[in-house]
C-alpha atoms as a PDB file:
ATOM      1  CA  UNK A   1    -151.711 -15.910 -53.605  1.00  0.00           C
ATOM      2  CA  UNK A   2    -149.113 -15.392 -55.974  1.00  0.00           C
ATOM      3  CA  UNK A   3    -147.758 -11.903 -56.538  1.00  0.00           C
ATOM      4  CA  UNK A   4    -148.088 -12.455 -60.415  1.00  0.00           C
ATOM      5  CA  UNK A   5    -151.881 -13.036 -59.649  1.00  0.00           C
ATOM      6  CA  UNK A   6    -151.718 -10.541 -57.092  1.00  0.00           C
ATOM      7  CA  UNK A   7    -150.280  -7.442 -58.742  1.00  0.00           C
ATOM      8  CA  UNK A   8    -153.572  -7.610 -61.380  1.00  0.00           C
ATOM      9  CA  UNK A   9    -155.933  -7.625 -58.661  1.00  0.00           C
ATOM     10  CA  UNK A  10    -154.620  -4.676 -56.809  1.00  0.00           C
ATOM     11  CA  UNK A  11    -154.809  -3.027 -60.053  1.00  0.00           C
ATOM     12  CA  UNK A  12    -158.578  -4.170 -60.777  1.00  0.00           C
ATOM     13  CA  UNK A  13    -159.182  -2.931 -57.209  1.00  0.00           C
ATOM     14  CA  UNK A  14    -157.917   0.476 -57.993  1.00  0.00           C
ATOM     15  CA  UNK A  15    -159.923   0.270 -61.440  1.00  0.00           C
ATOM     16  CA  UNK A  16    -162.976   0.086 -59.563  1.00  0.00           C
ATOM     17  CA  UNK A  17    -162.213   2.596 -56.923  1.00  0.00           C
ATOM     18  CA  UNK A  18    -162.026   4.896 -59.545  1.00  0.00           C
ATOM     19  CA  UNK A  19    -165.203   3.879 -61.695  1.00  0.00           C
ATOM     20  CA  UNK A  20    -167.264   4.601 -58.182  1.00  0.00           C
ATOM     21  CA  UNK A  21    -165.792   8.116 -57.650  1.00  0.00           C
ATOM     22  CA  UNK A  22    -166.612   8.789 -61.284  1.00  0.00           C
ATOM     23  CA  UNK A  23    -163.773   8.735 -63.180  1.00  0.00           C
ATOM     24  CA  UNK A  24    -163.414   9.274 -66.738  1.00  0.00           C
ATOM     25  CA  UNK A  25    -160.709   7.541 -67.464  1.00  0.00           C
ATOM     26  CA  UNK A  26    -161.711   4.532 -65.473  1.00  0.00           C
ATOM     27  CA  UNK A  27    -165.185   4.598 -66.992  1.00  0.00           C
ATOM     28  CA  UNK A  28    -163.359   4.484 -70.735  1.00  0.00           C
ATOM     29  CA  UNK A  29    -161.450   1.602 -69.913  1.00  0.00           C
ATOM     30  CA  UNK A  30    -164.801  -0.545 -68.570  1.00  0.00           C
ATOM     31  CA  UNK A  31    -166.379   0.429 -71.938  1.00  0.00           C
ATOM     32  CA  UNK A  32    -163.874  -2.028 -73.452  1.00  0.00           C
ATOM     33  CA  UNK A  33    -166.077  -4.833 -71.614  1.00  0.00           C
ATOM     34  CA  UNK A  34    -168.968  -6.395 -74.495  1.00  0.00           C
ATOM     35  CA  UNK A  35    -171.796  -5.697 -71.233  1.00  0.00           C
ATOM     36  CA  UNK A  36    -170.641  -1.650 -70.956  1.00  0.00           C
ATOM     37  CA  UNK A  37    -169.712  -1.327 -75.031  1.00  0.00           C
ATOM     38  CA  UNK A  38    -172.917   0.228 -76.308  1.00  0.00           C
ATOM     39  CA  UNK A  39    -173.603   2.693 -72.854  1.00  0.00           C
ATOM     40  CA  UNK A  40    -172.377   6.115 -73.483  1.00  0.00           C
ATOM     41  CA  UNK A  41    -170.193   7.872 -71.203  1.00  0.00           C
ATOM     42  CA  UNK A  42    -172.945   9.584 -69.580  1.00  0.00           C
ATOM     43  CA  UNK A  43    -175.171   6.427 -68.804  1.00  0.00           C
ATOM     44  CA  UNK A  44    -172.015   4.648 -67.462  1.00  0.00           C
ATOM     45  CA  UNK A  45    -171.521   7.360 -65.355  1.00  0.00           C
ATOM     46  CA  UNK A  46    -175.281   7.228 -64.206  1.00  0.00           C
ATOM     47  CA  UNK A  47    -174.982   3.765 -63.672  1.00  0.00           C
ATOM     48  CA  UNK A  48    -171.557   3.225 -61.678  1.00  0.00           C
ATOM     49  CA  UNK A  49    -173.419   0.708 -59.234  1.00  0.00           C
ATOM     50  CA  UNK A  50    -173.522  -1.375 -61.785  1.00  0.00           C
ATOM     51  CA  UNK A  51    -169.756  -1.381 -62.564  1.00  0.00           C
ATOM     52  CA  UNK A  52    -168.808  -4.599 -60.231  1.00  0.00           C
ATOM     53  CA  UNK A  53    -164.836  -5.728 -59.095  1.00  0.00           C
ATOM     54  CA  UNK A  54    -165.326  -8.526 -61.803  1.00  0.00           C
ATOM     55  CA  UNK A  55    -165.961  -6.307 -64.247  1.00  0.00           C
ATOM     56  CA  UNK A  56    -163.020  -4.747 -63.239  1.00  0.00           C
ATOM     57  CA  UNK A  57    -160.687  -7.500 -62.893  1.00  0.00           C
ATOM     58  CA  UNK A  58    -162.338  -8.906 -66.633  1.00  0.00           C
ATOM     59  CA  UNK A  59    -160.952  -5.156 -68.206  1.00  0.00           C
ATOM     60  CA  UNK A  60    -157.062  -5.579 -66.148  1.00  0.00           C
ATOM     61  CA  UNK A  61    -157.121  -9.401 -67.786  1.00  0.00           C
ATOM     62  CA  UNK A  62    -158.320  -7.924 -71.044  1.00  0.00           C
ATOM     63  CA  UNK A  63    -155.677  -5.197 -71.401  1.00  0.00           C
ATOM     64  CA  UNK A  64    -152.787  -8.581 -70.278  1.00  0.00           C
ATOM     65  CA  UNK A  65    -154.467 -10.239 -73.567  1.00  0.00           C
ATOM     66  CA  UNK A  66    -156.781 -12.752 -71.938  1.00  0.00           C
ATOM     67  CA  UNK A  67    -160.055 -13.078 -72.652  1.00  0.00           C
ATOM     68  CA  UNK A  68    -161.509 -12.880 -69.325  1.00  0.00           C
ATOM     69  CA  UNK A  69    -160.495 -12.313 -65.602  1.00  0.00           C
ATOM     70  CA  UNK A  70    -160.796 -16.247 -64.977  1.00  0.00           C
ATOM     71  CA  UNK A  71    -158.615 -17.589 -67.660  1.00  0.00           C
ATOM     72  CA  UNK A  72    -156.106 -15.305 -66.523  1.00  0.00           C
ATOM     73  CA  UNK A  73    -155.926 -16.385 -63.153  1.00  0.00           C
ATOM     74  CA  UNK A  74    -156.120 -19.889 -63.536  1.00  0.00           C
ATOM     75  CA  UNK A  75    -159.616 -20.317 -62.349  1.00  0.00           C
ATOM     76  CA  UNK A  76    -160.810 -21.368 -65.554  1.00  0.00           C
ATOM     77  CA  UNK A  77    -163.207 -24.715 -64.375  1.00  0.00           C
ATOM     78  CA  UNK A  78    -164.290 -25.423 -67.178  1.00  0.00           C
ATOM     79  CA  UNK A  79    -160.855 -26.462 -68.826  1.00  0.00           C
ATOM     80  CA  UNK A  80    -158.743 -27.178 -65.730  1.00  0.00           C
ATOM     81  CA  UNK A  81    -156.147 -26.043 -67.023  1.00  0.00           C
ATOM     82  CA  UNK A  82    -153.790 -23.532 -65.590  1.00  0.00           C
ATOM     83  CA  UNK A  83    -153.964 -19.788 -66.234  1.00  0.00           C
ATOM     84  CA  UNK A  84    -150.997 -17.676 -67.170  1.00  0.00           C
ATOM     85  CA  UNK A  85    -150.968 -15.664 -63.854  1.00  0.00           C
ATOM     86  CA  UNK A  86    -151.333 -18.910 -61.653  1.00  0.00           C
END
């Protein structure tokens, strides 16, 4: 794996480590997602379980500029073409 693609996913990783302990500023950054936009802070909270590592890895790609976690990466099927991070 390359370290451009790599760096990201350590950093959705850590994302997610801290949605599952509760953490506020985790949780703020998921709300970004279209699927977590209209929860409030205290049903995200409620819900953490919910919150999965692609989820995660959709918000890192989001805050890069990408539209999704996929397209980043490169493993965009549907196109075939090759992501930035690839």
């Amino acid at each position: 794996m390359t370290d451009a693609i790599q760096k990201p996913k350590v950093r959705g990783e850590i994302l997610h480590r801290q949605i599952q302990s509760g953490n506020s500023r985790g949780l703020a950054r998921v709300r970004a997602l279209a699927e977590f936009r209209c929860l409030s802070e205290e049903q995200l909270a409620a819900n953490v379980a919910l919150i999965e590592r692609r989820d995660c890895l959709n918000v890192i790609a989001n805050e890069l500029g990408f539209a999704s976690w996929p397209e980043a990466s490169g493993f965009d099927g549907n196109s075939g073409r090759q992501g930035a991070l690839g």
